[in-house]
N, C-alpha and C. Protein backbone atom coordinates (compact mmCIF):
# COMPACT_ATOMS: atom_id res chain seq x y z
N UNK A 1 44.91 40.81 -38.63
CA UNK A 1 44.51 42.21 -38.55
C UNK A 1 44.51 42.82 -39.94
N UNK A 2 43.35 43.50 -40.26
CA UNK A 2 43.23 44.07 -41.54
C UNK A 2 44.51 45.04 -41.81
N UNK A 3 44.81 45.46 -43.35
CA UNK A 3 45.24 46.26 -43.70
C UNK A 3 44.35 47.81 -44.19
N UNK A 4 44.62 48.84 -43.83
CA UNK A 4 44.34 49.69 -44.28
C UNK A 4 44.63 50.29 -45.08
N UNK A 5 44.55 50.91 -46.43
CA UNK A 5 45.54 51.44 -47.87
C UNK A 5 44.56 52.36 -48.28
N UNK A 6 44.76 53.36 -48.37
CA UNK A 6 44.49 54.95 -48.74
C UNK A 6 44.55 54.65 -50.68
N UNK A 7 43.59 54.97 -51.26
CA UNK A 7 43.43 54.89 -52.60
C UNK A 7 43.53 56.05 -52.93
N UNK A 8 44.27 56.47 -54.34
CA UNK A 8 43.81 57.91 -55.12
C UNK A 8 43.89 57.53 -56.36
N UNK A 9 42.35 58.38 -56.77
CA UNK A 9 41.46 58.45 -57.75
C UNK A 9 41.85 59.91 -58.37
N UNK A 10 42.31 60.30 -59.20
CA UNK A 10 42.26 62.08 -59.44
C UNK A 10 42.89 62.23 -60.97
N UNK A 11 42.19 62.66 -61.87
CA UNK A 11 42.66 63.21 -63.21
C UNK A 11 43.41 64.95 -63.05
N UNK A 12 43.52 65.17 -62.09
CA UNK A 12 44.74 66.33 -61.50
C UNK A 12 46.12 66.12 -61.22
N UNK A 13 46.83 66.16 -61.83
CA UNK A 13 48.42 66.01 -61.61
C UNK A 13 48.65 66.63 -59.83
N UNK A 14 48.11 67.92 -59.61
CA UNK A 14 48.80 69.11 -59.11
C UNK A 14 47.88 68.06 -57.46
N UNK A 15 46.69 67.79 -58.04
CA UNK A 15 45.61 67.12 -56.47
C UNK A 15 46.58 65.52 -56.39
N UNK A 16 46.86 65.19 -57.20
CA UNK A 16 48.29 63.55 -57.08
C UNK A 16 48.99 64.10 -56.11
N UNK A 17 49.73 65.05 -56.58
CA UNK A 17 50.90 65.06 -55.58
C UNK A 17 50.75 65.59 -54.38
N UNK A 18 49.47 66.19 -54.53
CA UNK A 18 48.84 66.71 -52.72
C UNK A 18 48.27 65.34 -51.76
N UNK A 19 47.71 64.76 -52.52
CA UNK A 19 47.22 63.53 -52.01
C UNK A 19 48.17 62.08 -51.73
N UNK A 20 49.48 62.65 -52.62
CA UNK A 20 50.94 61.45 -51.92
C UNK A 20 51.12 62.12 -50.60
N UNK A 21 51.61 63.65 -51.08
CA UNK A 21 52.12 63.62 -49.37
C UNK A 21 51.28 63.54 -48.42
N UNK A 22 49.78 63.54 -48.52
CA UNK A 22 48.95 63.33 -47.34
C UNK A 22 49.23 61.88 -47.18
N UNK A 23 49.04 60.85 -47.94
CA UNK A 23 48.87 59.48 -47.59
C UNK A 23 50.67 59.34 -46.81
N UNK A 24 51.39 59.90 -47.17
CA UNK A 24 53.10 59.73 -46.78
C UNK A 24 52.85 59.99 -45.27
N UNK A 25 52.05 60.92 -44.64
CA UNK A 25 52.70 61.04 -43.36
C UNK A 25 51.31 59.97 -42.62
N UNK A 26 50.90 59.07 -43.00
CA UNK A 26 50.08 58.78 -42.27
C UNK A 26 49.80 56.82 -42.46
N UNK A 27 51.12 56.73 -43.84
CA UNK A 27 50.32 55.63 -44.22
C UNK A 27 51.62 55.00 -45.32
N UNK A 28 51.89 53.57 -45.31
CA UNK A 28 53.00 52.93 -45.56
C UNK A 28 53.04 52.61 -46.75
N UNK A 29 51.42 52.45 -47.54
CA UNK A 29 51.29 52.20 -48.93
C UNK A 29 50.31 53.39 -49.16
N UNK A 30 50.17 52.82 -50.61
CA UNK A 30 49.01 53.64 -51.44
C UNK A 30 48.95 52.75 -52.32
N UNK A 31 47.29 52.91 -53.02
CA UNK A 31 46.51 52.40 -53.81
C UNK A 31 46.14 53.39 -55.44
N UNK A 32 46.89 52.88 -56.38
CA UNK A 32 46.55 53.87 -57.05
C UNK A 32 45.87 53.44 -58.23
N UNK A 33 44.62 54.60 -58.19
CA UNK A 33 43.67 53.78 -59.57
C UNK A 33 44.21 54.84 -60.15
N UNK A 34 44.08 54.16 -61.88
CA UNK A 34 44.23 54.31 -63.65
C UNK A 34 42.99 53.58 -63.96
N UNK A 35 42.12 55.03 -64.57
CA UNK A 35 41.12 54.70 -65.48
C UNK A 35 41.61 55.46 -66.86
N UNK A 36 40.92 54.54 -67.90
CA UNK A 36 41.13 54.78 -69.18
C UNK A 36 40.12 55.54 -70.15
N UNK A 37 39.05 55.75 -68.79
CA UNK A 37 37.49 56.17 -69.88
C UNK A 37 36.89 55.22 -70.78
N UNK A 38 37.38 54.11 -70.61
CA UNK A 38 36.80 53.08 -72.24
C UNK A 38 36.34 51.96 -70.76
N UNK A 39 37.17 51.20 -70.10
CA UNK A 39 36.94 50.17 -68.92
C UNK A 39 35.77 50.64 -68.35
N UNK A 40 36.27 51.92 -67.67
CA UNK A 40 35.27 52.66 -66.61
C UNK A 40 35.24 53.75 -67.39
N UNK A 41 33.59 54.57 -67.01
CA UNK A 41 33.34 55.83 -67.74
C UNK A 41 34.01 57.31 -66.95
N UNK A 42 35.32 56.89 -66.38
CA UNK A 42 36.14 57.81 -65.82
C UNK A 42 37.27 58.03 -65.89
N UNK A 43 38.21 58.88 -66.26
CA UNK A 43 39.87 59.06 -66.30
C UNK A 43 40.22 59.59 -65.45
N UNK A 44 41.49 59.46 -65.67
CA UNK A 44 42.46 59.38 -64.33
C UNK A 44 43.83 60.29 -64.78
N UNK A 45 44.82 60.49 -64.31
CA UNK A 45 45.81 61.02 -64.71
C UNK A 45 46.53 59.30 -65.36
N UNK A 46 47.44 59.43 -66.23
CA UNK A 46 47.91 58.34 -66.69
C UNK A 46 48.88 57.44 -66.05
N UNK A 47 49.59 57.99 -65.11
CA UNK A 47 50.12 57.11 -63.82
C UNK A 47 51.62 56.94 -64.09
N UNK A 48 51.86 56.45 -64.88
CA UNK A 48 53.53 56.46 -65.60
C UNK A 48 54.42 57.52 -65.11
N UNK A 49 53.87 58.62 -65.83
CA UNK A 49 54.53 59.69 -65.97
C UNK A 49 54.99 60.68 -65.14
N UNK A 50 53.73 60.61 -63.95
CA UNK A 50 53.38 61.06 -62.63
C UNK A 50 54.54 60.92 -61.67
N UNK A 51 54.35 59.09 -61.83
CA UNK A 51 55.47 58.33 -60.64
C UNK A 51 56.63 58.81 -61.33
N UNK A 52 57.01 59.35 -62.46
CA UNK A 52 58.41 59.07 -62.87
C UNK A 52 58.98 60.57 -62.14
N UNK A 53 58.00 61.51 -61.91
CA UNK A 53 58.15 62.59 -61.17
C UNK A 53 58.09 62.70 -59.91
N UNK A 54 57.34 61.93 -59.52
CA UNK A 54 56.79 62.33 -58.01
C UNK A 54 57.93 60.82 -57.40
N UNK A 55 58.74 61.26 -56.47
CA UNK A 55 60.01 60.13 -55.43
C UNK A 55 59.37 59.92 -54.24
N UNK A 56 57.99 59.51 -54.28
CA UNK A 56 57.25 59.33 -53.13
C UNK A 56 58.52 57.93 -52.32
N UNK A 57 58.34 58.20 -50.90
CA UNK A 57 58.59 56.61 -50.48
C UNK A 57 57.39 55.57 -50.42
N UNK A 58 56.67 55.72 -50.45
CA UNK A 58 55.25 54.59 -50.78
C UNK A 58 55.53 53.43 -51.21
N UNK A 59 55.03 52.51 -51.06
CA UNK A 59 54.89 51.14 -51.16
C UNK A 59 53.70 51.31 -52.11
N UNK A 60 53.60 50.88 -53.37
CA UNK A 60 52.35 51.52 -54.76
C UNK A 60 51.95 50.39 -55.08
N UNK A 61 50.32 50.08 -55.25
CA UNK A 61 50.08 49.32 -55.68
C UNK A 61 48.99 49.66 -56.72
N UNK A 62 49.30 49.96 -58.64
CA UNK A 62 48.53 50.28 -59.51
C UNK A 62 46.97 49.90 -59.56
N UNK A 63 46.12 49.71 -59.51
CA UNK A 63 44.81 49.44 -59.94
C UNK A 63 44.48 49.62 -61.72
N UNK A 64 44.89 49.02 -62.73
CA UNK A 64 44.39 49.32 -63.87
C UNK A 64 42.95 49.09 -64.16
N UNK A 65 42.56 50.52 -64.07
CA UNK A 65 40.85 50.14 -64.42
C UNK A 65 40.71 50.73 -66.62
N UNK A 66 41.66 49.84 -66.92
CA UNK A 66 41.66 50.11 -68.58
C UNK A 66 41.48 48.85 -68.98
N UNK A 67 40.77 49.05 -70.12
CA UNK A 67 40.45 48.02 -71.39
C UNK A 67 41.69 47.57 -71.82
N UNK A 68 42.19 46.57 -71.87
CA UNK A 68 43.28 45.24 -72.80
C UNK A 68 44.77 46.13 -71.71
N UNK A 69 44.62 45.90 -70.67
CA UNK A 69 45.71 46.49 -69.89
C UNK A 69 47.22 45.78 -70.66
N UNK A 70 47.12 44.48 -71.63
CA UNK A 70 48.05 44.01 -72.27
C UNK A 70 49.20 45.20 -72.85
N UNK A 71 48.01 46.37 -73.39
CA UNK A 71 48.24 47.58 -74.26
C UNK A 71 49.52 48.31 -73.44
N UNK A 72 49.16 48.58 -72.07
CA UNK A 72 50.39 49.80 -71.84
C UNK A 72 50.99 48.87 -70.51
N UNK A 73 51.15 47.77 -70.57
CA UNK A 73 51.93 46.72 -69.51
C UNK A 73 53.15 46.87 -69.50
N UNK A 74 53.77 47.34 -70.98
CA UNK A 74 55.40 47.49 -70.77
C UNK A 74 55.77 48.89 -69.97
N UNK A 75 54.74 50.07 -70.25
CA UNK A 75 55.06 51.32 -69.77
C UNK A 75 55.05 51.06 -67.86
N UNK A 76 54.33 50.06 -67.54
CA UNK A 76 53.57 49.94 -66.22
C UNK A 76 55.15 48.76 -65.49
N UNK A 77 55.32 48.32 -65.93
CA UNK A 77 56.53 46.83 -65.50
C UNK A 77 58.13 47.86 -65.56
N UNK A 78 58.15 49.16 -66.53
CA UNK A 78 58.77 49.88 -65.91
C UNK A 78 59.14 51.51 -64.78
N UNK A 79 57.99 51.09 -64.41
CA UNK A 79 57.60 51.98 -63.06
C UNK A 79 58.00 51.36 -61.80
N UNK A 80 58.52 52.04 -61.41
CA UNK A 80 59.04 51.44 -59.65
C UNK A 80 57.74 51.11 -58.53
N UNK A 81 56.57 50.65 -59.53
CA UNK A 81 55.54 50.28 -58.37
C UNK A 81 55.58 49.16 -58.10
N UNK A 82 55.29 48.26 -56.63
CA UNK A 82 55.19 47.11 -56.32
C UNK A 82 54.29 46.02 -56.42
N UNK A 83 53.47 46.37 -57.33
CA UNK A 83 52.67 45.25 -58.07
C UNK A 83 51.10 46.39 -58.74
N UNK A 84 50.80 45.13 -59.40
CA UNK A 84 49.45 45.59 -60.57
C UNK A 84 48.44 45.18 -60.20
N UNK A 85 47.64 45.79 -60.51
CA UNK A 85 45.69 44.79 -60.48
C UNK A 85 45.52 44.99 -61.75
N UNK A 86 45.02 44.02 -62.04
CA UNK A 86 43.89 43.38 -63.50
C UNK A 86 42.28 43.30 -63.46
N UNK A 87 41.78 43.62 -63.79
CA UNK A 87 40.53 42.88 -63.65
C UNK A 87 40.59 42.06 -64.60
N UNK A 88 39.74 41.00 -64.33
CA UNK A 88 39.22 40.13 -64.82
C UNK A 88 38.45 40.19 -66.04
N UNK A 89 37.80 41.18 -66.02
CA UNK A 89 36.41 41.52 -67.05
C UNK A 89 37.53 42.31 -68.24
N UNK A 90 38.63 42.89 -68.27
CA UNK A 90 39.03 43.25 -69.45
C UNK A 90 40.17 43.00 -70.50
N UNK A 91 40.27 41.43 -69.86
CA UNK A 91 41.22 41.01 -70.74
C UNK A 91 41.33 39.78 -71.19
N UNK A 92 41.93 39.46 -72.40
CA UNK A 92 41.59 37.95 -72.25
C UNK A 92 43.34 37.25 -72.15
N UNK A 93 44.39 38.22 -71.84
CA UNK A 93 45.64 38.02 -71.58
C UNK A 93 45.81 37.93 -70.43
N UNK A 94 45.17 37.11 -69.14
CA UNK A 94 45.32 37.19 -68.15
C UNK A 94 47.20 36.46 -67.72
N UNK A 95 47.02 35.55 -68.15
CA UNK A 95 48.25 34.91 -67.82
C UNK A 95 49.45 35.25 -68.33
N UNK A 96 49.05 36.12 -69.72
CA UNK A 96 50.59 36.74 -70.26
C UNK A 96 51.04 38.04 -69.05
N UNK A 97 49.91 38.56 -68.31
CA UNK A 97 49.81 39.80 -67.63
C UNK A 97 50.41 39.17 -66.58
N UNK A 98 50.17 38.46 -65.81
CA UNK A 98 50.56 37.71 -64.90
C UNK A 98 52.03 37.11 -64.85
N UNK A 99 52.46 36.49 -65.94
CA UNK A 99 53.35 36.33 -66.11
C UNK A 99 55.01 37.37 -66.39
N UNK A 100 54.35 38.15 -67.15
CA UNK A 100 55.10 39.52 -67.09
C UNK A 100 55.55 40.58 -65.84
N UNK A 101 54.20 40.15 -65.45
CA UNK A 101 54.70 41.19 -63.98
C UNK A 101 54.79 40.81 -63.01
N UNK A 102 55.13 38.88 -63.12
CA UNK A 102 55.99 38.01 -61.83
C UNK A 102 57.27 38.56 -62.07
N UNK A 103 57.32 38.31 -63.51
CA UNK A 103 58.98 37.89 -63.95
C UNK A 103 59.79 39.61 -63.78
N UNK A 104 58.83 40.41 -63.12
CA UNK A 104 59.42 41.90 -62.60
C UNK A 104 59.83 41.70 -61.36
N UNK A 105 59.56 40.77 -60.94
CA UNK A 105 59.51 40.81 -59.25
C UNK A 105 58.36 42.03 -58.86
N UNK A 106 57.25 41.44 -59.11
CA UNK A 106 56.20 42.82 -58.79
C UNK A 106 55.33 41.76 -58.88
N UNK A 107 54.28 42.17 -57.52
CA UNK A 107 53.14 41.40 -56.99
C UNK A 107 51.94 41.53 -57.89
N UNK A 108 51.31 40.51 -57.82
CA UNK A 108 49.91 40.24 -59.23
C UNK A 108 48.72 40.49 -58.18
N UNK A 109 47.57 41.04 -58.23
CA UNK A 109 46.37 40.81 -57.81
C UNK A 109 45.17 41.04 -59.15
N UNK A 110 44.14 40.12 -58.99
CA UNK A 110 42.93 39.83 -59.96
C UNK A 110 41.82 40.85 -59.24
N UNK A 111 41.14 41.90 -60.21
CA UNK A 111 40.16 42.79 -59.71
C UNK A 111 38.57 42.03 -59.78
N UNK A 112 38.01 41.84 -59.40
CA UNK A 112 36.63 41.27 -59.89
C UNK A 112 35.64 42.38 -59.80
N UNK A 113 34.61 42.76 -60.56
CA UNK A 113 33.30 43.69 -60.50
C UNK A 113 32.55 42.94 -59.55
N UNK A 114 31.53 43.52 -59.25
CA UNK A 114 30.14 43.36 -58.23
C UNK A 114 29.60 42.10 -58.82
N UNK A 115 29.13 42.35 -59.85
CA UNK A 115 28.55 41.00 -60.97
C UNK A 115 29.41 39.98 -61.12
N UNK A 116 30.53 39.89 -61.49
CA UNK A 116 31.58 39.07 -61.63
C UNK A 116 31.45 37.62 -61.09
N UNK A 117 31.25 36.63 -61.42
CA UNK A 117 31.71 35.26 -60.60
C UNK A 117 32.69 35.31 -60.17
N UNK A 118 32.73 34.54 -58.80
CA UNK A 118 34.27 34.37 -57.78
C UNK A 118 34.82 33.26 -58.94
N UNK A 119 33.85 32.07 -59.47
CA UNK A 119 34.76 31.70 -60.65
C UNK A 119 35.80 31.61 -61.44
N UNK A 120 35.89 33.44 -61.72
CA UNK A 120 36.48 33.52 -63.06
C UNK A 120 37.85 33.36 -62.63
N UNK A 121 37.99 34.05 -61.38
CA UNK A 121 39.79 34.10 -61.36
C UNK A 121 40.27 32.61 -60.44
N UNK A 122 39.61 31.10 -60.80
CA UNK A 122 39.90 29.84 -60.97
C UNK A 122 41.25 29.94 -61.17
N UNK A 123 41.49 29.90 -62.74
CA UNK A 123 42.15 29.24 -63.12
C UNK A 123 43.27 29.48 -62.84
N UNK A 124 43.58 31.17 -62.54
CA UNK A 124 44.91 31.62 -62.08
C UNK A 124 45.02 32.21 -60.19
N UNK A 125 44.05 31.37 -59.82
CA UNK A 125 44.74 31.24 -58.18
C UNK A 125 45.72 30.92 -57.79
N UNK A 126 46.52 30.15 -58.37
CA UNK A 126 47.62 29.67 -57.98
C UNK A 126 49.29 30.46 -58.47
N UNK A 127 48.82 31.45 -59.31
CA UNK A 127 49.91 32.61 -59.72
C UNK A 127 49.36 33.30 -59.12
N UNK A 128 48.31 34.49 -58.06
CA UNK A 128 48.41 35.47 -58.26
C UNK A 128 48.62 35.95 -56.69
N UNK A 129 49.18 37.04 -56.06
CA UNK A 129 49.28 37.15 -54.82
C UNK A 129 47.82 37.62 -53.96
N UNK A 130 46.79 38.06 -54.81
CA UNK A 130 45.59 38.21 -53.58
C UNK A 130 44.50 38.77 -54.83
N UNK A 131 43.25 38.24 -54.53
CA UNK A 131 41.82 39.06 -55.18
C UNK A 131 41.55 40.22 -54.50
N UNK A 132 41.35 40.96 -55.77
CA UNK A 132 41.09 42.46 -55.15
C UNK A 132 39.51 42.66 -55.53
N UNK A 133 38.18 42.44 -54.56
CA UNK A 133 36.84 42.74 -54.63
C UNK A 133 36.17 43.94 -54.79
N UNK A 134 35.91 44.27 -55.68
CA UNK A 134 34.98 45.38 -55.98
C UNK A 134 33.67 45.60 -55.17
N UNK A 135 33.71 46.09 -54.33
CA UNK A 135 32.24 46.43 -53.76
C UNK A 135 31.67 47.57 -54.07
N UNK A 136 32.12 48.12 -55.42
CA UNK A 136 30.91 49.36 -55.83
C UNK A 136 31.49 48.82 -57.32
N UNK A 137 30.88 49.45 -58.14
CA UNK A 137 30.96 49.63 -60.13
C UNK A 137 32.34 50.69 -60.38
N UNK A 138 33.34 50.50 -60.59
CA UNK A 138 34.11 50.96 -60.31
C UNK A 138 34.22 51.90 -61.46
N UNK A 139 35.52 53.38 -60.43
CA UNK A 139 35.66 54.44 -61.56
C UNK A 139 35.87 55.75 -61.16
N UNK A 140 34.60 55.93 -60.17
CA UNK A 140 34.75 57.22 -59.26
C UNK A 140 34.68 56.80 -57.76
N UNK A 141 35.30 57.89 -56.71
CA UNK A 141 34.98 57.94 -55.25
C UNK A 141 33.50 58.22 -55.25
N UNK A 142 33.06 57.14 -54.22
CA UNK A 142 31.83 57.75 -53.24
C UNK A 142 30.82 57.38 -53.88
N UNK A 143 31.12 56.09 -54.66
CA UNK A 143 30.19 55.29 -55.14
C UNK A 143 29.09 54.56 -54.19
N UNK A 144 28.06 53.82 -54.71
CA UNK A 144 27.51 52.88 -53.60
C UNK A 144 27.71 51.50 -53.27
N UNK A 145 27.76 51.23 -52.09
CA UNK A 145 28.57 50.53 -51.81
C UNK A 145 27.24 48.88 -51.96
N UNK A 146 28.15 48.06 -52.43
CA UNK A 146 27.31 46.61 -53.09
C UNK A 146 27.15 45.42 -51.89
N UNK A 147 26.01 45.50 -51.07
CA UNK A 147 26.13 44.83 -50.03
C UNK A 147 26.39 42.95 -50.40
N UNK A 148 25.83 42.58 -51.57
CA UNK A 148 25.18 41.62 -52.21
C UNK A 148 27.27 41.01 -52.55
N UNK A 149 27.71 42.09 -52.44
CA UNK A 149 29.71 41.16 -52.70
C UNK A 149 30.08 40.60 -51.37
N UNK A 150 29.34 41.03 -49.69
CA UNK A 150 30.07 40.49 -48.72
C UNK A 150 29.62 38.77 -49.10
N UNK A 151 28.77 38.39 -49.51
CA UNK A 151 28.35 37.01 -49.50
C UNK A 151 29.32 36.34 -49.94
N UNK A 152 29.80 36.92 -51.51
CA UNK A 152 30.96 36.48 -52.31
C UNK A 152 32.10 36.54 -51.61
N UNK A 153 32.61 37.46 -50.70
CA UNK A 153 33.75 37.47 -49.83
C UNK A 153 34.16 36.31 -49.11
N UNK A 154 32.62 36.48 -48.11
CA UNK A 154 32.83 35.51 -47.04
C UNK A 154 33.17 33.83 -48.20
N UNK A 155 32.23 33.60 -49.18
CA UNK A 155 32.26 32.20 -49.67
C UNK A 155 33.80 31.97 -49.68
N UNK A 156 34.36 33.42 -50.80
CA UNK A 156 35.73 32.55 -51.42
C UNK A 156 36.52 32.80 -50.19
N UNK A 157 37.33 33.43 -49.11
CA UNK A 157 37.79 33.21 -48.24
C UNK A 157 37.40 31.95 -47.46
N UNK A 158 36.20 31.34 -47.51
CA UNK A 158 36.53 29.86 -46.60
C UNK A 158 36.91 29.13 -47.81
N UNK A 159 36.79 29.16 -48.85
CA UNK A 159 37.07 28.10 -50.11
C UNK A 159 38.73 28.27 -50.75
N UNK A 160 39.40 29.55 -50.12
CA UNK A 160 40.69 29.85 -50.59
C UNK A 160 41.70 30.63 -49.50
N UNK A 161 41.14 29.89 -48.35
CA UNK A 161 42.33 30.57 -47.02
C UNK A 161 43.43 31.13 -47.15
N UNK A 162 44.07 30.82 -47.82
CA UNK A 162 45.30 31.45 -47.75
C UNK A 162 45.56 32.62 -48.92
N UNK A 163 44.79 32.60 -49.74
CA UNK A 163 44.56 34.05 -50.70
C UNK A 163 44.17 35.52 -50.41
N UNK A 164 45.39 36.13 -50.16
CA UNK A 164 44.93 37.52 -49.36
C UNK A 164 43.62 37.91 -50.56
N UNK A 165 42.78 38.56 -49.36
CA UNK A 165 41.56 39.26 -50.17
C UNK A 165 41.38 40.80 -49.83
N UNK A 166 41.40 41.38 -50.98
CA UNK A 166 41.71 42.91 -50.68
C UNK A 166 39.82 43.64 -50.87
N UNK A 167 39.74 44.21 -50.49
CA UNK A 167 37.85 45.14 -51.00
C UNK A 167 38.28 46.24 -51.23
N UNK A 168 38.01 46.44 -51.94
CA UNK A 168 37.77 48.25 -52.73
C UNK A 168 36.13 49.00 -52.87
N UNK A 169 36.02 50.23 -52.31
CA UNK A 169 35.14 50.66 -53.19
C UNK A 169 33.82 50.87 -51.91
N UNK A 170 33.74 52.14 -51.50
CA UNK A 170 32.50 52.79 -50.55
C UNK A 170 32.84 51.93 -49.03
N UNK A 171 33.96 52.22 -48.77
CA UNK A 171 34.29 51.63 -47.36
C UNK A 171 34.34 52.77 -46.54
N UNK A 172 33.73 52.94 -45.44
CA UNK A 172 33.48 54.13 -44.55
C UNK A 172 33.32 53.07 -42.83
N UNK A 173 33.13 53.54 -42.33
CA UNK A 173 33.04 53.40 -40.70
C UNK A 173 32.37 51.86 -40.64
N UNK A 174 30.97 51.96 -41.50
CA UNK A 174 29.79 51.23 -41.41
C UNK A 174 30.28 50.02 -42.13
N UNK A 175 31.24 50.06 -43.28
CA UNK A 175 31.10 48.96 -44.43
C UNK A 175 32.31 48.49 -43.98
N UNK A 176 33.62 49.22 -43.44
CA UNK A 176 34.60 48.73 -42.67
C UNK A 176 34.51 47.58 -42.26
N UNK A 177 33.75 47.42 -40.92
CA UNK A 177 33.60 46.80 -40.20
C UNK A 177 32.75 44.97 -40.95
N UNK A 178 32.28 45.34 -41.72
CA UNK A 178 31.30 44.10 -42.37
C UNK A 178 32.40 43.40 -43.25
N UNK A 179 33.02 44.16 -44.40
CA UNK A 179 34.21 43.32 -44.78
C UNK A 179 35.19 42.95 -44.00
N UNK A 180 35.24 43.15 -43.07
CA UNK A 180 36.50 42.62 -41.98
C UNK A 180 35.85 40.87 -41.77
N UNK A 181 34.84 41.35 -41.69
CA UNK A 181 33.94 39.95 -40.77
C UNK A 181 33.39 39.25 -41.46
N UNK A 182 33.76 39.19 -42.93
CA UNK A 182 33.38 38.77 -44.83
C UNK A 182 35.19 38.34 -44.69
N UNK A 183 35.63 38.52 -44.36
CA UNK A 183 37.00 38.08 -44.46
C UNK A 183 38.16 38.61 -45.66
N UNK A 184 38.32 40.07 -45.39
CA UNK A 184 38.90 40.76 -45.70
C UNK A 184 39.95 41.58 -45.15
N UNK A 185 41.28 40.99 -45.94
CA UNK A 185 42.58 41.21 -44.98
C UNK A 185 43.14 42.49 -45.58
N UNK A 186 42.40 43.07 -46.33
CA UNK A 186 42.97 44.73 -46.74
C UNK A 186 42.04 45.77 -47.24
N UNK A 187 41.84 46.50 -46.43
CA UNK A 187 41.00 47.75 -47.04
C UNK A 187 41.39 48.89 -47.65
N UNK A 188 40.84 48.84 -48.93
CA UNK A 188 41.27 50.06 -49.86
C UNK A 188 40.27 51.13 -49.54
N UNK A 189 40.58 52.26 -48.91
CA UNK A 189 40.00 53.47 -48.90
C UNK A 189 40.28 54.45 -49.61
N UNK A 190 39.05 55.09 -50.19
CA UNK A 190 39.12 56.57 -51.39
C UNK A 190 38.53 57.67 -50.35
N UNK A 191 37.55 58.20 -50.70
CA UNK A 191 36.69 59.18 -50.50
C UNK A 191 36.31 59.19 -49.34
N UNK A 192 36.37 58.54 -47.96
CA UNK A 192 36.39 58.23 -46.69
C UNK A 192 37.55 58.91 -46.23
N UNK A 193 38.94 59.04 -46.65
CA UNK A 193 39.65 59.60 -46.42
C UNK A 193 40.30 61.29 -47.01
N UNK A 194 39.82 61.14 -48.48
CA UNK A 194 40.11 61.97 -49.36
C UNK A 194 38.88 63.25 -49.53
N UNK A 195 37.83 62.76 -49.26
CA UNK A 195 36.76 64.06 -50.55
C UNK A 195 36.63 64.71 -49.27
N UNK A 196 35.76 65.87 -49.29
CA UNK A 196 35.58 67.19 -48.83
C UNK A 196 36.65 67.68 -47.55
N UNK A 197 37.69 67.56 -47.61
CA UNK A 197 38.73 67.64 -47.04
C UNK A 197 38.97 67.74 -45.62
N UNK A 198 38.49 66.05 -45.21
CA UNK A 198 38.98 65.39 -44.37
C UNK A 198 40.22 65.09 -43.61
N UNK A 199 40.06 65.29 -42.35
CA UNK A 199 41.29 65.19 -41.47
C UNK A 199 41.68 63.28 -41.42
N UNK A 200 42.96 63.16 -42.01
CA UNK A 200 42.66 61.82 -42.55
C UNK A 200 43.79 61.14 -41.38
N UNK A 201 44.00 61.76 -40.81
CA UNK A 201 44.73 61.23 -39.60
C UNK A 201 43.76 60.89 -38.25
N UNK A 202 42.88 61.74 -37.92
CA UNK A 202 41.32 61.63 -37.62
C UNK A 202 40.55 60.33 -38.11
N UNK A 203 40.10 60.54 -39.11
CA UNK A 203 39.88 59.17 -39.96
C UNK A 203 40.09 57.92 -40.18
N UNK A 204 41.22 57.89 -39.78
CA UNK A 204 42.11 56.65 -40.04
C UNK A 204 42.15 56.19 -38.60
N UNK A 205 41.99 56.94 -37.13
CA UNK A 205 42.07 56.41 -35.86
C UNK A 205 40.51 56.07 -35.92
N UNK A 206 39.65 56.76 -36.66
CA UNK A 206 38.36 56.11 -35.87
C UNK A 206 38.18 54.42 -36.95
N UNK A 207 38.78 54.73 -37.97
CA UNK A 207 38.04 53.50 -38.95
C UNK A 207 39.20 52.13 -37.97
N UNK A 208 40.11 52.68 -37.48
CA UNK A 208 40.97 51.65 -36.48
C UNK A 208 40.38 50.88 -35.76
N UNK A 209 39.43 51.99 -34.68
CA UNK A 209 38.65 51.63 -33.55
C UNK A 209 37.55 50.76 -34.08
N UNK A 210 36.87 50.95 -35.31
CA UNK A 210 36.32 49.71 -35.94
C UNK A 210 36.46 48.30 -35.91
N UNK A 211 37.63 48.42 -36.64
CA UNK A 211 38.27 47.29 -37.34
C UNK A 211 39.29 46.36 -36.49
N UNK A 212 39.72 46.90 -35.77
CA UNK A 212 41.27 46.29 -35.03
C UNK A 212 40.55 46.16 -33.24
């Protein structure tokens, strides 16, 4: 049975902490993207500083959408979040990254873009706890969603069974349902739950009736 995980996207401190306690009464984790403006042509609030304020109970799982994430890894390994994403496309320290934020006891996942070869994250399948698939160009909510990644889904799930596979990125009612059946054991939702201020308890029972 899929996972469902509520993402927030927001360069607003004051819209962060409105958008924890919404995901708190409804939802066991959260997904949190960090853009740097240089990776993706979008920023974010910086994430560190936030969590060191905000005593959410959440189960956090970072998304670094920044260039040489090597750069602020020590600020990130001491945050009480339960693991990191990398992409693939911005570093060439994959395994020092990996290695660093085993040896935290904090879970690893590899981000891949739309374009991306299932390829690239080869070599470190065997360190990392799950691929996290990009199905839009990542950066902002309410992107379009990349039909041309379920192919890539479905391949590497029969070629890597036991590698949780997470999708990110323009998942709504319609696209729900297709990555489930692409073989996708966690859905990251943004703007389906979050933008024009959605009843996300509402939301979250119908994308159920989808999926489950």
């Amino acid at each position: 049975m899929a996972e469902i995980v509520p993402a927030i996207l927001t360069n607003s401190i004051d819209e962060f902490d409105e958008m924890m306690r919404s995901a708190e009464t409804h939802f066991p984790n959260v997904h949190l993207d960090i853009a740097d403006g240089i990776f993706v042509p979008n920023m974010t609030i910086s994430g560190t500083e936030e969590l060191e304020r905000n005593r959410t109970p959440l189960i956090i799982i970072a998304h670094l959408m920044v260039a040489n994430p090597e750069n602020i890894l020590k600020q990130w390994l001491h945050t009480r979040v339960d693991g990191l994403i990398f992409h693939i496309e911005s570093t060439k320290k994959m395994d020092e990254l990996i290695d660093k934020t085993k040896d935290k006891g904090k879970k690893v996942g590899i981000a891949i873009n739309p374009d991306t070869p299932t390829e690239a994250v080869g070599p470190f399948i065997d360190k990392i706890d799950f691929v996290h698939f990009m199905t839009v160009n990542p950066g902002f909510y309410g992107s379009e969603f990349k039909e041309e990644v379920l192919n890539k889904i479905k391949n590497f799930s029969q070629k890597y069974p036991n590698i949780e596979i997470a999708v990110d990125g323009g998942i709504d009612l319609v696209t729900a349902r297709k990555v489930v059946e692409a073989g996708a054991d966690v859905l990251v939702v943004g703007s389906y739950f979050f933008k024009n201020g959605k009843d996300i308890g509402g939301s979250l029972k119908n994308m159920k009736k989808e999926v489950y």
